[in-house]
PDB file of N, CA and C in Angstrom:
ATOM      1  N   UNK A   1       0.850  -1.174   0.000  1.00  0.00           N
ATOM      2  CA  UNK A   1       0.000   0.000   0.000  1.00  0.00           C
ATOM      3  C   UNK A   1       0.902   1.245   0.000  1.00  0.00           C
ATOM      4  N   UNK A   2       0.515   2.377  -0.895  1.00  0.00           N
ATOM      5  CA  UNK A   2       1.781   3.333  -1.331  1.00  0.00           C
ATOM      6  C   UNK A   2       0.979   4.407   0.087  1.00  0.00           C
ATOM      7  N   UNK A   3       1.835   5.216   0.494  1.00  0.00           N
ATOM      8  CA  UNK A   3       1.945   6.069   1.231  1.00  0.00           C
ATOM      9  C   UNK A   3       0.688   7.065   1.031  1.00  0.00           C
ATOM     10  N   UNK A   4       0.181   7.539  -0.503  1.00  0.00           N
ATOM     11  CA  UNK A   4      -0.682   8.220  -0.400  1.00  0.00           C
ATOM     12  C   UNK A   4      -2.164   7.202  -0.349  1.00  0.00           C
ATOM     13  N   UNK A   5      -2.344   6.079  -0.410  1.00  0.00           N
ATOM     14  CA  UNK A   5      -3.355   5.477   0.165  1.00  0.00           C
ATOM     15  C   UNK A   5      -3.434   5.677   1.746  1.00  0.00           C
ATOM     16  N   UNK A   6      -2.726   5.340   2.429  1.00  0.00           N
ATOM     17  CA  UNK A   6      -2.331   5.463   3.152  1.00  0.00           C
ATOM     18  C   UNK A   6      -3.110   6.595   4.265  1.00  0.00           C
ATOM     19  N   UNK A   7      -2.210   7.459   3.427  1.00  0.00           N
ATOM     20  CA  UNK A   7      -2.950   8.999   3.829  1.00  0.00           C
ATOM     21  C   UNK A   7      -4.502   9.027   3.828  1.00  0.00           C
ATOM     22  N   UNK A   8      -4.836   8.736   2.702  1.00  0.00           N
ATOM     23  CA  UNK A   8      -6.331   8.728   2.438  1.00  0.00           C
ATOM     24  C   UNK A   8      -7.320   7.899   3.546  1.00  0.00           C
ATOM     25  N   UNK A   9      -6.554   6.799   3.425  1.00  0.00           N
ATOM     26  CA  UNK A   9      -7.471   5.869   4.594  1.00  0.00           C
ATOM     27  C   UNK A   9      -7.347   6.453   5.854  1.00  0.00           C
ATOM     28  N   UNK A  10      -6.257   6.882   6.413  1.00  0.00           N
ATOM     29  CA  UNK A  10      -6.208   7.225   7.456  1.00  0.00           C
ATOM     30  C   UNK A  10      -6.964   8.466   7.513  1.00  0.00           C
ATOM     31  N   UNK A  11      -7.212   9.068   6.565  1.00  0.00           N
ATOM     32  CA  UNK A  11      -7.744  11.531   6.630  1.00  0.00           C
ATOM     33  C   UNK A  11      -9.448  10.725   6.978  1.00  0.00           C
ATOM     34  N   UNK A  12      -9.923   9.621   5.955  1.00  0.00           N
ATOM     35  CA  UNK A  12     -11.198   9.244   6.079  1.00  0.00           C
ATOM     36  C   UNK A  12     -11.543   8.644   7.616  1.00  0.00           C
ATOM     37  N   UNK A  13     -10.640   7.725   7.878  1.00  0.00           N
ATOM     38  CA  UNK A  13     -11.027   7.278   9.800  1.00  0.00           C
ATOM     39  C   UNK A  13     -11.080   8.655  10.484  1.00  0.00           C
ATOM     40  N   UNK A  14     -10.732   9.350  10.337  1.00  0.00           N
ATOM     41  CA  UNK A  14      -9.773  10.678  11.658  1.00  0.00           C
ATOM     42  C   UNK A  14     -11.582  11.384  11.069  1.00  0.00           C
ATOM     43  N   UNK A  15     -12.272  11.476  10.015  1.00  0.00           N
ATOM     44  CA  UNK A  15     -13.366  12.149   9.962  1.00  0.00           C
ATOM     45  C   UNK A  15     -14.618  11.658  10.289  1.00  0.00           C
ATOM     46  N   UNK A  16     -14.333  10.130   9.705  1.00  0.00           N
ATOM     47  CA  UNK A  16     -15.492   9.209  10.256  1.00  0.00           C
ATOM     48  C   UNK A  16     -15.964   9.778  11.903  1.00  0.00           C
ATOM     49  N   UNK A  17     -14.378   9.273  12.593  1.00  0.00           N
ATOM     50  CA  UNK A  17     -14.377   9.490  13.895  1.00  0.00           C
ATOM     51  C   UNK A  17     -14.770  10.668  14.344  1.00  0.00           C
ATOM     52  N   UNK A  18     -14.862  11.530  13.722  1.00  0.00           N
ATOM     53  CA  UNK A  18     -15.208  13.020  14.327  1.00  0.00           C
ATOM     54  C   UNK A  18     -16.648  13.253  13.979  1.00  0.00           C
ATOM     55  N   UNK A  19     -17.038  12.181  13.235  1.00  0.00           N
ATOM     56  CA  UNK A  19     -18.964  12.185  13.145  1.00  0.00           C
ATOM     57  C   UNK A  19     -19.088  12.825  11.646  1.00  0.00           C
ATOM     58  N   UNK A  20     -18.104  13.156  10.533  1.00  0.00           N
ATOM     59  CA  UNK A  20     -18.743  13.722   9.642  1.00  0.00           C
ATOM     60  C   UNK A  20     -19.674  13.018   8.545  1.00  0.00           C
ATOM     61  N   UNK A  21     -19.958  13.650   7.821  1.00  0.00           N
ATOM     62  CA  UNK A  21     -21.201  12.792   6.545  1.00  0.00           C
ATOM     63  C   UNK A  21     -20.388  12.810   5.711  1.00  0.00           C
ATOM     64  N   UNK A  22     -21.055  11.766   4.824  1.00  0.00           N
ATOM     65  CA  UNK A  22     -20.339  11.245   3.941  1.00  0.00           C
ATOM     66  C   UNK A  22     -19.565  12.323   2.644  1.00  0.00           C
ATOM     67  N   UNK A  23     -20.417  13.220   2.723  1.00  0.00           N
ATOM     68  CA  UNK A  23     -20.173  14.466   1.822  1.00  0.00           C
ATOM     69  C   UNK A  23     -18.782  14.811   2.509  1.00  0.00           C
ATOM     70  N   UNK A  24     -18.614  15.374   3.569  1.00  0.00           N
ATOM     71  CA  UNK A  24     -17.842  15.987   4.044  1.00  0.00           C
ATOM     72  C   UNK A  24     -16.626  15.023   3.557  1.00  0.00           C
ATOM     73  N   UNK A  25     -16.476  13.537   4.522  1.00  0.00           N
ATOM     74  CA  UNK A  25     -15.283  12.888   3.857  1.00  0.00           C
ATOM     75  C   UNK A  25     -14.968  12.423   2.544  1.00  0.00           C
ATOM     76  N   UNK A  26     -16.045  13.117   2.070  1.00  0.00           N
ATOM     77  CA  UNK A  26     -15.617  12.712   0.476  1.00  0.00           C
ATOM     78  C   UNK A  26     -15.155  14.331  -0.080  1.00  0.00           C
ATOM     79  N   UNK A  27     -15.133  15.367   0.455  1.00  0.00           N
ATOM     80  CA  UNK A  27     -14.774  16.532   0.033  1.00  0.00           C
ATOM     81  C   UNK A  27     -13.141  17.175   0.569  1.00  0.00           C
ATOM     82  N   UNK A  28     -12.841  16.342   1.637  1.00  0.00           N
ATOM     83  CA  UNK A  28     -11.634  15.797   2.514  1.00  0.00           C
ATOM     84  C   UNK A  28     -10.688  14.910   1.414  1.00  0.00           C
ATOM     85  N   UNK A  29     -11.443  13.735   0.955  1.00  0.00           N
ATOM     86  CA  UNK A  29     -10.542  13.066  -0.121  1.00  0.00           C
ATOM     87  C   UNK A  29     -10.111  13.600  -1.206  1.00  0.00           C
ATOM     88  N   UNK A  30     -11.265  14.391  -1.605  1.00  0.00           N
ATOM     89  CA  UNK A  30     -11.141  15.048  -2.823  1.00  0.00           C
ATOM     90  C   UNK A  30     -10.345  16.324  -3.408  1.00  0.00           C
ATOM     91  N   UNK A  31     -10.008  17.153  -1.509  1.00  0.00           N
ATOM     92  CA  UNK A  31      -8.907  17.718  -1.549  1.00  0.00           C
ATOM     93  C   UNK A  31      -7.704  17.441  -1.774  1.00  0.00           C
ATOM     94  N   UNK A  32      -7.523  16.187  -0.752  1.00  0.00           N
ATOM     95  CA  UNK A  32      -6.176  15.961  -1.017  1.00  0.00           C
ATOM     96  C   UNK A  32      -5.943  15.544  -2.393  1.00  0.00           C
ATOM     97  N   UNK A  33      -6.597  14.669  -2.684  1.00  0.00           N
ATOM     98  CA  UNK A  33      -6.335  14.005  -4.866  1.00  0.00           C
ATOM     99  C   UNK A  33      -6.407  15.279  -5.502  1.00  0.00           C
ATOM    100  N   UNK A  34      -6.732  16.588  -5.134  1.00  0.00           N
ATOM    101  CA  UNK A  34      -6.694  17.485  -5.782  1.00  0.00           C
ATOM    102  C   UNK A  34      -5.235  18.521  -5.762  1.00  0.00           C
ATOM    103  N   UNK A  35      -5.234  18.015  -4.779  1.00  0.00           N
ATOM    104  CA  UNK A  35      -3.702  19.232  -4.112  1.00  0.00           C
ATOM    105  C   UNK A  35      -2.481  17.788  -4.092  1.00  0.00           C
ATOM    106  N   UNK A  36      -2.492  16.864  -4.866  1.00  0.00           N
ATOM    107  CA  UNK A  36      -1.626  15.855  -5.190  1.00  0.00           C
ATOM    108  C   UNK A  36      -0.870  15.609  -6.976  1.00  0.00           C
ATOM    109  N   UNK A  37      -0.178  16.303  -7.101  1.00  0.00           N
ATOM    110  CA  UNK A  37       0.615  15.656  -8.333  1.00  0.00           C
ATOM    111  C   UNK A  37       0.996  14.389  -8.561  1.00  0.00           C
ATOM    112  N   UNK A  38       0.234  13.519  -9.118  1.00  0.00           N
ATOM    113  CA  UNK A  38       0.329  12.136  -9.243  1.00  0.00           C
ATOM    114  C   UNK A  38       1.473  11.979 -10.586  1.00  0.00           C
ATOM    115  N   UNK A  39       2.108  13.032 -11.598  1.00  0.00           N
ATOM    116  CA  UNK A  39       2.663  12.878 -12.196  1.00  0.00           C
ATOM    117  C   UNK A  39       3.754  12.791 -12.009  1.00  0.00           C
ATOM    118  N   UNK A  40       4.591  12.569 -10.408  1.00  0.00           N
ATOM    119  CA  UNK A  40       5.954  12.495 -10.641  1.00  0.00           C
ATOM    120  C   UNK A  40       5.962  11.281  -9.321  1.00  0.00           C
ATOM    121  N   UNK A  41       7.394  10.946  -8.730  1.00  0.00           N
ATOM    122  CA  UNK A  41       7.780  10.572  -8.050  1.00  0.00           C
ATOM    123  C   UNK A  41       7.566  10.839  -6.607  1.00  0.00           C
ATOM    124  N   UNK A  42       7.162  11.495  -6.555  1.00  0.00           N
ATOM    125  CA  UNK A  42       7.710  12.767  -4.633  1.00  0.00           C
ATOM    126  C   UNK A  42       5.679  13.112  -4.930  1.00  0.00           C
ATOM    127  N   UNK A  43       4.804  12.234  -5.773  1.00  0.00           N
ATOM    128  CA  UNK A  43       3.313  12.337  -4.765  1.00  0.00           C
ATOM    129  C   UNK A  43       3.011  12.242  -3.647  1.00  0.00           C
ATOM    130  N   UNK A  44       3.860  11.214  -3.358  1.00  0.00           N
ATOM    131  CA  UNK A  44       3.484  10.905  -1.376  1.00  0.00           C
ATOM    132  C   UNK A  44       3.689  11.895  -0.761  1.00  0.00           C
ATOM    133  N   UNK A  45       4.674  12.423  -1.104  1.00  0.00           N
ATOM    134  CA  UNK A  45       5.160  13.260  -0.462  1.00  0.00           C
ATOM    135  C   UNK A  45       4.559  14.911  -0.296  1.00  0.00           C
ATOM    136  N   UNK A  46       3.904  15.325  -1.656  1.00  0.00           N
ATOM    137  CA  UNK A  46       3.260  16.660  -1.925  1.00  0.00           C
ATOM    138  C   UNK A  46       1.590  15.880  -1.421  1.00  0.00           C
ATOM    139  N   UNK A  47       1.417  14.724  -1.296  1.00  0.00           N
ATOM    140  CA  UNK A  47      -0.160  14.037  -0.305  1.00  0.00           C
ATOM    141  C   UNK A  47       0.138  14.258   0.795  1.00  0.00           C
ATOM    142  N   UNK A  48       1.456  14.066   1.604  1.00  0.00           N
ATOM    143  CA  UNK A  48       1.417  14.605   3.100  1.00  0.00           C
ATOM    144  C   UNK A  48       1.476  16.058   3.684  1.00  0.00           C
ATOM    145  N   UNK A  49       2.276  16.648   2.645  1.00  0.00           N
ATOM    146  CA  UNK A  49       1.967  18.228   2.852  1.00  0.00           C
ATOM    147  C   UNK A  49       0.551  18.446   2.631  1.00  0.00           C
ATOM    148  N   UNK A  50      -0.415  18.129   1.818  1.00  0.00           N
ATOM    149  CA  UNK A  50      -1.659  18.488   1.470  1.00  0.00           C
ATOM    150  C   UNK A  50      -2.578  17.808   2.755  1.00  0.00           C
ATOM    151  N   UNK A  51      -2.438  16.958   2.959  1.00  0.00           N
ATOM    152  CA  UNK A  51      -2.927  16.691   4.161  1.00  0.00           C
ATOM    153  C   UNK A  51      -2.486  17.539   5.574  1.00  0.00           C
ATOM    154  N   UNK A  52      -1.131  17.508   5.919  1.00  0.00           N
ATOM    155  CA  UNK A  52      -0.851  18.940   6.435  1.00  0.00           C
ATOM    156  C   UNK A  52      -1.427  20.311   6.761  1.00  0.00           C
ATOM    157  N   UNK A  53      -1.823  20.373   5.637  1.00  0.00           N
ATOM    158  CA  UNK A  53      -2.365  21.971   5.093  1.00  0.00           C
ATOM    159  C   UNK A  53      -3.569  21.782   5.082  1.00  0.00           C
ATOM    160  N   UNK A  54      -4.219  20.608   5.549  1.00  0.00           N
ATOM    161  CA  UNK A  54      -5.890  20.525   5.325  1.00  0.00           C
ATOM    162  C   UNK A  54      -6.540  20.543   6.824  1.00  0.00           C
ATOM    163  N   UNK A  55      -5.380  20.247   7.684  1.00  0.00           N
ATOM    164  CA  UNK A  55      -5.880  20.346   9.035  1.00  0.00           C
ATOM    165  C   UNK A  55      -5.925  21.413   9.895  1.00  0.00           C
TER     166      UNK A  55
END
Protein backbone atom coordinates (compact mmCIF):
# COMPACT_ATOMS: atom_id res chain seq x y z
CA UNK A 1 0.00 0.00 0.00
CA UNK A 2 1.78 3.33 -1.33
CA UNK A 3 1.95 6.07 1.23
CA UNK A 4 -0.68 8.22 -0.40
CA UNK A 5 -3.35 5.48 0.17
CA UNK A 6 -2.33 5.46 3.15
CA UNK A 7 -2.95 9.00 3.83
CA UNK A 8 -6.33 8.73 2.44
CA UNK A 9 -7.47 5.87 4.59
CA UNK A 10 -6.21 7.23 7.46
CA UNK A 11 -7.74 11.53 6.63
CA UNK A 12 -11.20 9.24 6.08
CA UNK A 13 -11.03 7.28 9.80
CA UNK A 14 -9.77 10.68 11.66
CA UNK A 15 -13.37 12.15 9.96
CA UNK A 16 -15.49 9.21 10.26
CA UNK A 17 -14.38 9.49 13.90
CA UNK A 18 -15.21 13.02 14.33
CA UNK A 19 -18.96 12.19 13.14
CA UNK A 20 -18.74 13.72 9.64
CA UNK A 21 -21.20 12.79 6.54
CA UNK A 22 -20.34 11.24 3.94
CA UNK A 23 -20.17 14.47 1.82
CA UNK A 24 -17.84 15.99 4.04
CA UNK A 25 -15.28 12.89 3.86
CA UNK A 26 -15.62 12.71 0.48
CA UNK A 27 -14.77 16.53 0.03
CA UNK A 28 -11.63 15.80 2.51
CA UNK A 29 -10.54 13.07 -0.12
CA UNK A 30 -11.14 15.05 -2.82
CA UNK A 31 -8.91 17.72 -1.55
CA UNK A 32 -6.18 15.96 -1.02
CA UNK A 33 -6.34 14.00 -4.87
CA UNK A 34 -6.69 17.48 -5.78
CA UNK A 35 -3.70 19.23 -4.11
CA UNK A 36 -1.63 15.85 -5.19
CA UNK A 37 0.62 15.66 -8.33
CA UNK A 38 0.33 12.14 -9.24
CA UNK A 39 2.66 12.88 -12.20
CA UNK A 40 5.95 12.50 -10.64
CA UNK A 41 7.78 10.57 -8.05
CA UNK A 42 7.71 12.77 -4.63
CA UNK A 43 3.31 12.34 -4.77
CA UNK A 44 3.48 10.91 -1.38
CA UNK A 45 5.16 13.26 -0.46
CA UNK A 46 3.26 16.66 -1.93
CA UNK A 47 -0.16 14.04 -0.30
CA UNK A 48 1.42 14.61 3.10
CA UNK A 49 1.97 18.23 2.85
CA UNK A 50 -1.66 18.49 1.47
CA UNK A 51 -2.93 16.69 4.16
CA UNK A 52 -0.85 18.94 6.43
CA UNK A 53 -2.37 21.97 5.09
CA UNK A 54 -5.89 20.52 5.32
CA UNK A 55 -5.88 20.35 9.03
Amino acid sequence: MSDLEKLVRRRMQEEYAKGASAEEITKVVRDIFNSTDLSDNESDAVAARAAADHE
